[in-house]
Structures are given as structure tokens and as C-alpha cells.
PDB file of N, CA and C in Angstrom:
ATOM      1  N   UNK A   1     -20.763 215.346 343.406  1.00  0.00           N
ATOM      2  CA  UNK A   1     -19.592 214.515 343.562  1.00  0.00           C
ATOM      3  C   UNK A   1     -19.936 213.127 343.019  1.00  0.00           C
ATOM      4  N   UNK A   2     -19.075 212.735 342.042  1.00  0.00           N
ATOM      5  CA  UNK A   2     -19.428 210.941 341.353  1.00  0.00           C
ATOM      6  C   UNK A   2     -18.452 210.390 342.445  1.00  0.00           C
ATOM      7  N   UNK A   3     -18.393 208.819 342.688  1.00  0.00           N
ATOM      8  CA  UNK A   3     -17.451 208.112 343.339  1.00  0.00           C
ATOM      9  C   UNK A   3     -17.450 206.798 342.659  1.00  0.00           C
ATOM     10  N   UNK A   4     -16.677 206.377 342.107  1.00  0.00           N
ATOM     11  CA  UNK A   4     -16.535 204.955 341.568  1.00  0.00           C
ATOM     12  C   UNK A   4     -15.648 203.826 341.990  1.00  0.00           C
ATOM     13  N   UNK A   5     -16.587 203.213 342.869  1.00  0.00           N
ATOM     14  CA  UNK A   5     -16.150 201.866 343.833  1.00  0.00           C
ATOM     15  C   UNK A   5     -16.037 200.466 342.615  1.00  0.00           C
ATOM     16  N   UNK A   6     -14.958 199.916 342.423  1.00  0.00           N
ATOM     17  CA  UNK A   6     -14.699 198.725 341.748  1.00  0.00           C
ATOM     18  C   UNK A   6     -14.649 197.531 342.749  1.00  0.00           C
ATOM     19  N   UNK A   7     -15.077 196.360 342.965  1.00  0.00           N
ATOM     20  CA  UNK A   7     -14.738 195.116 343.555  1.00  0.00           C
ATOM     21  C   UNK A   7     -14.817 193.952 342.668  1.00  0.00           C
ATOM     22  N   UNK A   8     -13.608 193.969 342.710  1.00  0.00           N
ATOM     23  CA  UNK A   8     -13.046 192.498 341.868  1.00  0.00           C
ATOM     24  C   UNK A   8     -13.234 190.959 343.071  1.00  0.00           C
ATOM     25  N   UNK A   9     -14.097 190.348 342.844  1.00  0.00           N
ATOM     26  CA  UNK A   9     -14.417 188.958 343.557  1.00  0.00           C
ATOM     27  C   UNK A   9     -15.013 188.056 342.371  1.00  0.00           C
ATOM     28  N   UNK A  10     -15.260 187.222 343.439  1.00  0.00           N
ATOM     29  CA  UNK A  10     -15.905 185.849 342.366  1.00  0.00           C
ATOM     30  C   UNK A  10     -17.009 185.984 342.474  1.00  0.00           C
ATOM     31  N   UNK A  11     -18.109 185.304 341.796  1.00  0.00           N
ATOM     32  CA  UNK A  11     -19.452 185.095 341.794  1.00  0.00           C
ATOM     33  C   UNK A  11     -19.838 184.371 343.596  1.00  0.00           C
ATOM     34  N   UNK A  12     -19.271 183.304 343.925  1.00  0.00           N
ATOM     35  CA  UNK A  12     -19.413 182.994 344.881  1.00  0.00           C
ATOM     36  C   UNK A  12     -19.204 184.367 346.084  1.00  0.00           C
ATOM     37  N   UNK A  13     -17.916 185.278 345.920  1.00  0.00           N
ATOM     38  CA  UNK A  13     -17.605 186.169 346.887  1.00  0.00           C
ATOM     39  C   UNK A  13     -19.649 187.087 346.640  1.00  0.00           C
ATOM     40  N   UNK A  14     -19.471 187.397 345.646  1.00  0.00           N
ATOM     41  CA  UNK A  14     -20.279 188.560 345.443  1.00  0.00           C
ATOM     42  C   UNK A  14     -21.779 188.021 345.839  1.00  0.00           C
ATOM     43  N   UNK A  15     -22.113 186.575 346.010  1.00  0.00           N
ATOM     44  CA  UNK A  15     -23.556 186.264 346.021  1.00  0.00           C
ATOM     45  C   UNK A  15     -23.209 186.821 347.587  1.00  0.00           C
ATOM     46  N   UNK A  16     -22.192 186.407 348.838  1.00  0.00           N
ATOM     47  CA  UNK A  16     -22.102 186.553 349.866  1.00  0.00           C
ATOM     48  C   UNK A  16     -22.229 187.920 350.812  1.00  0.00           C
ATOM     49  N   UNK A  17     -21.735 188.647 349.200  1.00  0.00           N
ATOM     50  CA  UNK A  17     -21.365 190.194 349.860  1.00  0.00           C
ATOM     51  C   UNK A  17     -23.294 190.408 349.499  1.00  0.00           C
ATOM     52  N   UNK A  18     -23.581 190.144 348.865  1.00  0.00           N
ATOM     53  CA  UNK A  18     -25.018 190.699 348.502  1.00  0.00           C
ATOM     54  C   UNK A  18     -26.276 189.946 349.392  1.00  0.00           C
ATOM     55  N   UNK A  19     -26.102 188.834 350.310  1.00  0.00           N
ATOM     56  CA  UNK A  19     -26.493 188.054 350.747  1.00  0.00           C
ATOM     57  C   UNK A  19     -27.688 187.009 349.690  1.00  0.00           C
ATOM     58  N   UNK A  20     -26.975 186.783 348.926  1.00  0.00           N
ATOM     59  CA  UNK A  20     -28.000 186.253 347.809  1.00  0.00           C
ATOM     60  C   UNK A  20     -27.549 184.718 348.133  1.00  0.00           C
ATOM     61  N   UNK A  21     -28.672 183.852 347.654  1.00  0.00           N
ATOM     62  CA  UNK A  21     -28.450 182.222 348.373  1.00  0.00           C
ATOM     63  C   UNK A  21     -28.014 181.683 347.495  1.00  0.00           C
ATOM     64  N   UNK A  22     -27.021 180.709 347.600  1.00  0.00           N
ATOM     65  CA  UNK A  22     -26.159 180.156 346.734  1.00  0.00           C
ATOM     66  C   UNK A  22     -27.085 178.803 346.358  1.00  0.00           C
ATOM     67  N   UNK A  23     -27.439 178.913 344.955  1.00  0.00           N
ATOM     68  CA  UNK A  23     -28.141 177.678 344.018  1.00  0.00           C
ATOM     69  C   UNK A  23     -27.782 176.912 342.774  1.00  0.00           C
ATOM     70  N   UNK A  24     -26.109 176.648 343.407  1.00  0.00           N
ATOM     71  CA  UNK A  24     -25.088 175.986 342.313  1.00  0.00           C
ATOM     72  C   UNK A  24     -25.770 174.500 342.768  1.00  0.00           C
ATOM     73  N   UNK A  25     -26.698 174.256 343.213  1.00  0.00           N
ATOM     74  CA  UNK A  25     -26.771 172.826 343.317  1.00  0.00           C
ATOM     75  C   UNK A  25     -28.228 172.547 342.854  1.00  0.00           C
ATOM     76  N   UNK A  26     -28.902 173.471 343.038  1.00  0.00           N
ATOM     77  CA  UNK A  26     -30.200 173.846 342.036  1.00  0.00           C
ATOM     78  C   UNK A  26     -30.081 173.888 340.895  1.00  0.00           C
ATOM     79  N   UNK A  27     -29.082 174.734 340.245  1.00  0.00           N
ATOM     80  CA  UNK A  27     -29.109 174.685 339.256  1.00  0.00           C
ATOM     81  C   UNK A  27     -28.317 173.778 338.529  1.00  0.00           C
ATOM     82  N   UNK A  28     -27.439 172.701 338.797  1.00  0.00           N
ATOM     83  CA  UNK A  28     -26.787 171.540 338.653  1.00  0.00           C
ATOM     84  C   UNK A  28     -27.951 170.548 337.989  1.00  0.00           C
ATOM     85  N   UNK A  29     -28.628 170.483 339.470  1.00  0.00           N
ATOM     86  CA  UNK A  29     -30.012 169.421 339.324  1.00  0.00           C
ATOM     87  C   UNK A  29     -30.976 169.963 338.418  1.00  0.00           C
ATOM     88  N   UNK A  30     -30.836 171.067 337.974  1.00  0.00           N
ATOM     89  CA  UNK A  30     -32.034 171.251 336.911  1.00  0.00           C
ATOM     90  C   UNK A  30     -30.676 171.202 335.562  1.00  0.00           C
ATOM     91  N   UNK A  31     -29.929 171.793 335.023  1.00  0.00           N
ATOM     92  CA  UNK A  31     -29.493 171.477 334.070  1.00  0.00           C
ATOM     93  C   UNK A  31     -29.485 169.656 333.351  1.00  0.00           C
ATOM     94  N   UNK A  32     -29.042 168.996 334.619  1.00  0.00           N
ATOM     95  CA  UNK A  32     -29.061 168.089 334.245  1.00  0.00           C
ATOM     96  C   UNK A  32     -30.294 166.454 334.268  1.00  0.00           C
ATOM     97  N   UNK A  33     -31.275 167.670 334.635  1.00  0.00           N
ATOM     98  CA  UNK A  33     -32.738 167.482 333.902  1.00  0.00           C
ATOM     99  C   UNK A  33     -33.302 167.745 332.807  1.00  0.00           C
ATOM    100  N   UNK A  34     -32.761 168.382 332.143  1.00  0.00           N
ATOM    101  CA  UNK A  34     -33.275 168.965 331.408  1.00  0.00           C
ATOM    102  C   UNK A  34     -32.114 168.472 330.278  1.00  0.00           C
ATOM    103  N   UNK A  35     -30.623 168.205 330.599  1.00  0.00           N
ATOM    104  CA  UNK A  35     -30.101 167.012 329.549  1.00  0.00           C
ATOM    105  C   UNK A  35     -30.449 165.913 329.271  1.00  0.00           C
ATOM    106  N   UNK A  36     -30.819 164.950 330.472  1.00  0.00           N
ATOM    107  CA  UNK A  36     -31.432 164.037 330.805  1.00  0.00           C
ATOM    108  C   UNK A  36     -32.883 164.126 329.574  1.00  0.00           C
ATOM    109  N   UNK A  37     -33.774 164.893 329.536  1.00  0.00           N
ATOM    110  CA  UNK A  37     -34.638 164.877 328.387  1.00  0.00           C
ATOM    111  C   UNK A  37     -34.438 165.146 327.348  1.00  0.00           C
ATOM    112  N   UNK A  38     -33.134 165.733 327.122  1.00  0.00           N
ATOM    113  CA  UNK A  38     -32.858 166.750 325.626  1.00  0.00           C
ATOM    114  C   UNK A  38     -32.618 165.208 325.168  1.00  0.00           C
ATOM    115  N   UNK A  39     -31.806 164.547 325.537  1.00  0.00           N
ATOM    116  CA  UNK A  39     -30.911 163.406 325.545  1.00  0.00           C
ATOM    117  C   UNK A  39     -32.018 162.315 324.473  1.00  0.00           C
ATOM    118  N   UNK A  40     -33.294 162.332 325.698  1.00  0.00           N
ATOM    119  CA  UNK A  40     -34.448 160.998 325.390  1.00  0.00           C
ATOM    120  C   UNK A  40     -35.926 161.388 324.582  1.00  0.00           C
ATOM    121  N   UNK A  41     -34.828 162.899 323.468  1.00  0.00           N
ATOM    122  CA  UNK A  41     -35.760 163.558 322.766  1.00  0.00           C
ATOM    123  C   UNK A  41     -35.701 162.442 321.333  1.00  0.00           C
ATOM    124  N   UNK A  42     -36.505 162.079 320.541  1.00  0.00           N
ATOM    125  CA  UNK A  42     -36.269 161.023 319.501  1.00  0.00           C
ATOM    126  C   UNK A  42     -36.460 162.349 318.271  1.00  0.00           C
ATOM    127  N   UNK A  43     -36.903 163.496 318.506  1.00  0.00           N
ATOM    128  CA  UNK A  43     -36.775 163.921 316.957  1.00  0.00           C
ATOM    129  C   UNK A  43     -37.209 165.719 317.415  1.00  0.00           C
ATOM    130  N   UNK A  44     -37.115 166.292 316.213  1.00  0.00           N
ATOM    131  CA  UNK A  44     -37.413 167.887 316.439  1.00  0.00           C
ATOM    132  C   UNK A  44     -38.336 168.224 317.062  1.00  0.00           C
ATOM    133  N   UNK A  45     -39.961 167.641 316.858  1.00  0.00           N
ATOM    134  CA  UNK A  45     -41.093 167.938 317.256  1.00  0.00           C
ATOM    135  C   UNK A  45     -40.838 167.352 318.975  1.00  0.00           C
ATOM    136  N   UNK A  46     -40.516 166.436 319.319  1.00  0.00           N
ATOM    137  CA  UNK A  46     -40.392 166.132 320.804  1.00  0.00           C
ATOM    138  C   UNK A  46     -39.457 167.673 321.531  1.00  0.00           C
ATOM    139  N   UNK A  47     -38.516 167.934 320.740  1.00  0.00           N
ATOM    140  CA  UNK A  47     -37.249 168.922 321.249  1.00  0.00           C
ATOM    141  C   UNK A  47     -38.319 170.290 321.624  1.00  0.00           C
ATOM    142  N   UNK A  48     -39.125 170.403 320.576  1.00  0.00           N
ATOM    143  CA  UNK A  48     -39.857 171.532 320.871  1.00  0.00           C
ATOM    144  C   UNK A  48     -41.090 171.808 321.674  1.00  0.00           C
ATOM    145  N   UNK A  49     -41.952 170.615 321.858  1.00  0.00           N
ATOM    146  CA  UNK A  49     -42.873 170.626 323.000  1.00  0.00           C
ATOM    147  C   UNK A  49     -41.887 170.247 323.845  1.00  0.00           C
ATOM    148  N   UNK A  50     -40.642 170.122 324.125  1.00  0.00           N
ATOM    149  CA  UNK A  50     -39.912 169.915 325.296  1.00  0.00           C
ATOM    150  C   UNK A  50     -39.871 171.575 325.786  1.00  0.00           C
ATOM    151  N   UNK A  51     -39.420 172.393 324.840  1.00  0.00           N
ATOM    152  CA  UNK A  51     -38.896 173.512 325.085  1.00  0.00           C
ATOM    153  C   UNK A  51     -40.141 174.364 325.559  1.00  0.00           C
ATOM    154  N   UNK A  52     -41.070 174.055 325.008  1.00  0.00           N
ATOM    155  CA  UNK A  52     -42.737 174.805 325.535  1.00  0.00           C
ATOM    156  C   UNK A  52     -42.833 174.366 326.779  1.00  0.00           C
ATOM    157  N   UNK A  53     -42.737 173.233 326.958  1.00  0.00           N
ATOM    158  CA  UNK A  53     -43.022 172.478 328.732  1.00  0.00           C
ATOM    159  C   UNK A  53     -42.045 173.268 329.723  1.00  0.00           C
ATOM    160  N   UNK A  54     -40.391 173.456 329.129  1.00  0.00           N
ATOM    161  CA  UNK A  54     -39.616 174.223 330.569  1.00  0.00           C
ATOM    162  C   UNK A  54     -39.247 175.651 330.228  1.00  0.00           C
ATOM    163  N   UNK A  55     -39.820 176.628 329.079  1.00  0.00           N
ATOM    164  CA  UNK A  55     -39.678 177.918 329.189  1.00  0.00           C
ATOM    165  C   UNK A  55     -41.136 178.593 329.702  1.00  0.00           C
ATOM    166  N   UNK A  56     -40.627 179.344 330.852  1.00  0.00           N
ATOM    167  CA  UNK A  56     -42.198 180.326 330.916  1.00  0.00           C
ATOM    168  C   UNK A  56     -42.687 180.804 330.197  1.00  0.00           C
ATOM    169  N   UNK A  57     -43.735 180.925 330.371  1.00  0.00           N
ATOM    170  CA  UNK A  57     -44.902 181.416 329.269  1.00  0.00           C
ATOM    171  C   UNK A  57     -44.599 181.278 327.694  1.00  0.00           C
ATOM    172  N   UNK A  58     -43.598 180.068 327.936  1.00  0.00           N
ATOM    173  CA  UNK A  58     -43.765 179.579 325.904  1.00  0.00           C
ATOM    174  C   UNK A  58     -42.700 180.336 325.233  1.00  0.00           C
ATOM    175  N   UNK A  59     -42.708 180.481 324.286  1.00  0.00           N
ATOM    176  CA  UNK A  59     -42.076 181.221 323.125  1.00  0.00           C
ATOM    177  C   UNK A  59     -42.170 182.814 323.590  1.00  0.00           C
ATOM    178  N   UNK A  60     -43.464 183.381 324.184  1.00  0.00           N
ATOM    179  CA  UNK A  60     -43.672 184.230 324.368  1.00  0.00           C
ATOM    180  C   UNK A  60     -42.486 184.904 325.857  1.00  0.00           C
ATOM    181  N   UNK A  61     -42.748 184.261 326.578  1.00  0.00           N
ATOM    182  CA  UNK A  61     -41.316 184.214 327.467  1.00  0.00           C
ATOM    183  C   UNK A  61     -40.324 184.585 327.176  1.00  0.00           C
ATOM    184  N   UNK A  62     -40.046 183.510 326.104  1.00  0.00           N
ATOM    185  CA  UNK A  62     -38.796 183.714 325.614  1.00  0.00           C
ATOM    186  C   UNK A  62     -38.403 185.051 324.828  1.00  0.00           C
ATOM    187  N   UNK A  63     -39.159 185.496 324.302  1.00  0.00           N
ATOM    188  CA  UNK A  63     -39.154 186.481 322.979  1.00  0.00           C
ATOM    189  C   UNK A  63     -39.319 187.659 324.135  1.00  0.00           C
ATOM    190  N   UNK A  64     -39.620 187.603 325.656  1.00  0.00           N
ATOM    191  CA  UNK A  64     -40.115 188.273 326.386  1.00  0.00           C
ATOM    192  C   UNK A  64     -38.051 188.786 326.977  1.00  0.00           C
ATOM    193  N   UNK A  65     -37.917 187.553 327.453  1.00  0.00           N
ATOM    194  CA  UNK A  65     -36.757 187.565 327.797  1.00  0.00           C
ATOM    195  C   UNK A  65     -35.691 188.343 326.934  1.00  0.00           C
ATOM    196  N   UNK A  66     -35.676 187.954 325.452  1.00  0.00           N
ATOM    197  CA  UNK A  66     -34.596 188.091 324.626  1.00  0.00           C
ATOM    198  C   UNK A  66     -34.768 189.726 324.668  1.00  0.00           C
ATOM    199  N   UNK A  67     -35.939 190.621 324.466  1.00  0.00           N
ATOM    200  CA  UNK A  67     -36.428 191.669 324.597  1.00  0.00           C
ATOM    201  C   UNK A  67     -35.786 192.554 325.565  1.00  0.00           C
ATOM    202  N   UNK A  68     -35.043 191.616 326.969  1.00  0.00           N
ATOM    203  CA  UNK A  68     -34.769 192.582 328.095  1.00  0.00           C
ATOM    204  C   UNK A  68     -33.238 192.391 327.983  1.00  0.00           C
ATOM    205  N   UNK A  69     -32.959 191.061 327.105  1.00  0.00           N
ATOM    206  CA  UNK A  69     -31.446 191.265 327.228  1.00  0.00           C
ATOM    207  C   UNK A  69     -30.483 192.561 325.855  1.00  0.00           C
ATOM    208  N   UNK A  70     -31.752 192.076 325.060  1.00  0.00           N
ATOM    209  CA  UNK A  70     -31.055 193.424 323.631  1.00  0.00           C
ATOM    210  C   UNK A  70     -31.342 194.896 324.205  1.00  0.00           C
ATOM    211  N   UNK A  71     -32.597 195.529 325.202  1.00  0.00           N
ATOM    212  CA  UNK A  71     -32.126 196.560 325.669  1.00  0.00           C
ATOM    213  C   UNK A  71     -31.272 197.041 326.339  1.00  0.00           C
ATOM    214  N   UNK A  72     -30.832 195.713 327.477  1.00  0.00           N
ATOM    215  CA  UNK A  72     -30.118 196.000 328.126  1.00  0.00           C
ATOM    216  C   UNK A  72     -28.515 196.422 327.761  1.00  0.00           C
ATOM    217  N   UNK A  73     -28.240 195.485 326.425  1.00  0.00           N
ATOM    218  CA  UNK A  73     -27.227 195.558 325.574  1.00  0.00           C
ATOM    219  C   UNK A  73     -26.993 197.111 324.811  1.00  0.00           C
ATOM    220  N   UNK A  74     -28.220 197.426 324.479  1.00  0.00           N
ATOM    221  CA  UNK A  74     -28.437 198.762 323.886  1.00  0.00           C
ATOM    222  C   UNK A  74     -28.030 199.850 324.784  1.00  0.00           C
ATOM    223  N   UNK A  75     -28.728 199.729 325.674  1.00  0.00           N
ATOM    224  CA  UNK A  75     -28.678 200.535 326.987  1.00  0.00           C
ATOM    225  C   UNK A  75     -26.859 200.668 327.025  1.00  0.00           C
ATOM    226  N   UNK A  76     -26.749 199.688 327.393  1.00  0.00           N
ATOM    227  CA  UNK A  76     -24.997 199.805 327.916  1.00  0.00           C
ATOM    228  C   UNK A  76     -24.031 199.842 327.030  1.00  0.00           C
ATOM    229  N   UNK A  77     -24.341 199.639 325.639  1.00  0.00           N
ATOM    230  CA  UNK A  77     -23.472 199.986 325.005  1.00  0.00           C
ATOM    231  C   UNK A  77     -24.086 201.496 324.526  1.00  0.00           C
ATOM    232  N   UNK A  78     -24.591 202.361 324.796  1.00  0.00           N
ATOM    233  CA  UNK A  78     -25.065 204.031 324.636  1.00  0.00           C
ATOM    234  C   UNK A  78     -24.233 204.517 325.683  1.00  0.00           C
ATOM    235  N   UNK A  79     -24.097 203.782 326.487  1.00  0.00           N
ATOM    236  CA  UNK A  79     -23.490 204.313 327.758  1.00  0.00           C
ATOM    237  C   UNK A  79     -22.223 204.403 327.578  1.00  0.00           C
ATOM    238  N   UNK A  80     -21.284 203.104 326.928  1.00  0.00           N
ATOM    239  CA  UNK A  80     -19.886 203.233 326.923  1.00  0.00           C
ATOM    240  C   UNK A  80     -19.468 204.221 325.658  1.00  0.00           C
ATOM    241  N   UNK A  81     -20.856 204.225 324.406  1.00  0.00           N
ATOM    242  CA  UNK A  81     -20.433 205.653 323.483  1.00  0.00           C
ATOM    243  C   UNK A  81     -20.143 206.686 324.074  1.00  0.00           C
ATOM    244  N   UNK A  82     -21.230 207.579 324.924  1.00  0.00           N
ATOM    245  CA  UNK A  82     -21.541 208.604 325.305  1.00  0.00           C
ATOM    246  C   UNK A  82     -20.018 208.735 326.401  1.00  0.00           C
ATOM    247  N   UNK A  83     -19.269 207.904 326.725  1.00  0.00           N
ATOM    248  CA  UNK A  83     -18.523 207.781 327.918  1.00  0.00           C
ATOM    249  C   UNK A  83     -17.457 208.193 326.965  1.00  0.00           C
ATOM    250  N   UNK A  84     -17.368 207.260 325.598  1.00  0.00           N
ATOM    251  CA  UNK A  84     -15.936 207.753 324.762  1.00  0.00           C
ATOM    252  C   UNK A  84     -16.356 208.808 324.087  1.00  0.00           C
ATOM    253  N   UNK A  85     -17.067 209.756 324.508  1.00  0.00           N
ATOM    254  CA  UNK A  85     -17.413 211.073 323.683  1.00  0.00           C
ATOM    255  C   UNK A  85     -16.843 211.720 324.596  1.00  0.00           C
ATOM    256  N   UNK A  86     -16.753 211.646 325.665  1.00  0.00           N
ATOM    257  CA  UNK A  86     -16.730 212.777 326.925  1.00  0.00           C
ATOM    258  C   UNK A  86     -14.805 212.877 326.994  1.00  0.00           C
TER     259      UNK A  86
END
């Protein structure tokens, strides 16, 4: 037996339903840290040891990261093929 439950809420509803802690003010204060330096960057080479200083593990991080979002993309769009095959 499949069952497919939909809930339409907000991000705020859904952090609540999931008990996940709400860090719209965390992440406020870090965005706008991190403008705050983009801002009092004087040229490319500053922009980029900026970007080494607040991504984990560097470039490598990053390239780490980008890695989980294109499978994930892959992943789910195989899924919505295989769905318009059926």
C-alpha cells in the first residue's frame, strides 16, 4: 500500500511541525557579516581570501557541497522521468 500525505505550510509552520529551532536571527546576523566584509573588500584578491576564511574546508567544501546539490538534482529529476513513464 503507497500513501501520499501533502502539507502545504510555511517554512516557519514546518520548522515547528519538525521541532527544528528557528535561526532567522542567526542567520540575519551572519548574512549581514559577511556583507559588512564583502562591502570593506578593496579588490578581487581580498574577495577571495574572504571567501576561503567563511567557506568550510575552502574551495574544497565548496566543490564538496555543489557535488551534493547536482546529485540531488539528478536524483529527483530521474524520479519525476521515471514517474512520467509510468
Amino acid at each position: 500500500m503507497k500513501m501520499h500525505i501533502e502539507i502545504d505550510c510555511s517554512p516557519e509552520e514546518a520548522r515547528a511541525l519538525l521541532g527544528l529551532p528557528d535561526v532567522t536571527k542567526a542567520n540575519e546576523a551572519y548574512v549581514e557579516k559577511v556583507t559588512n566584509l564583502m562591502n570593506g573588500a578593496g579588490g578581487i584578491e581580498q574577495l577571495q581570501e574572504l571567501g576561503k576564511q567563511i567557506a568550510p574546508m575552502g574551495q574544497m567544501g565548496l566543490q564538496l557541497f555543489q557535488q551534493l546539490i547536482e546529485t540531488g538534482a539528478k536524483a529527483a529529476m530521474s524520479g519525476l522521468n521515471s514517474k512520467d513513464k509510468k
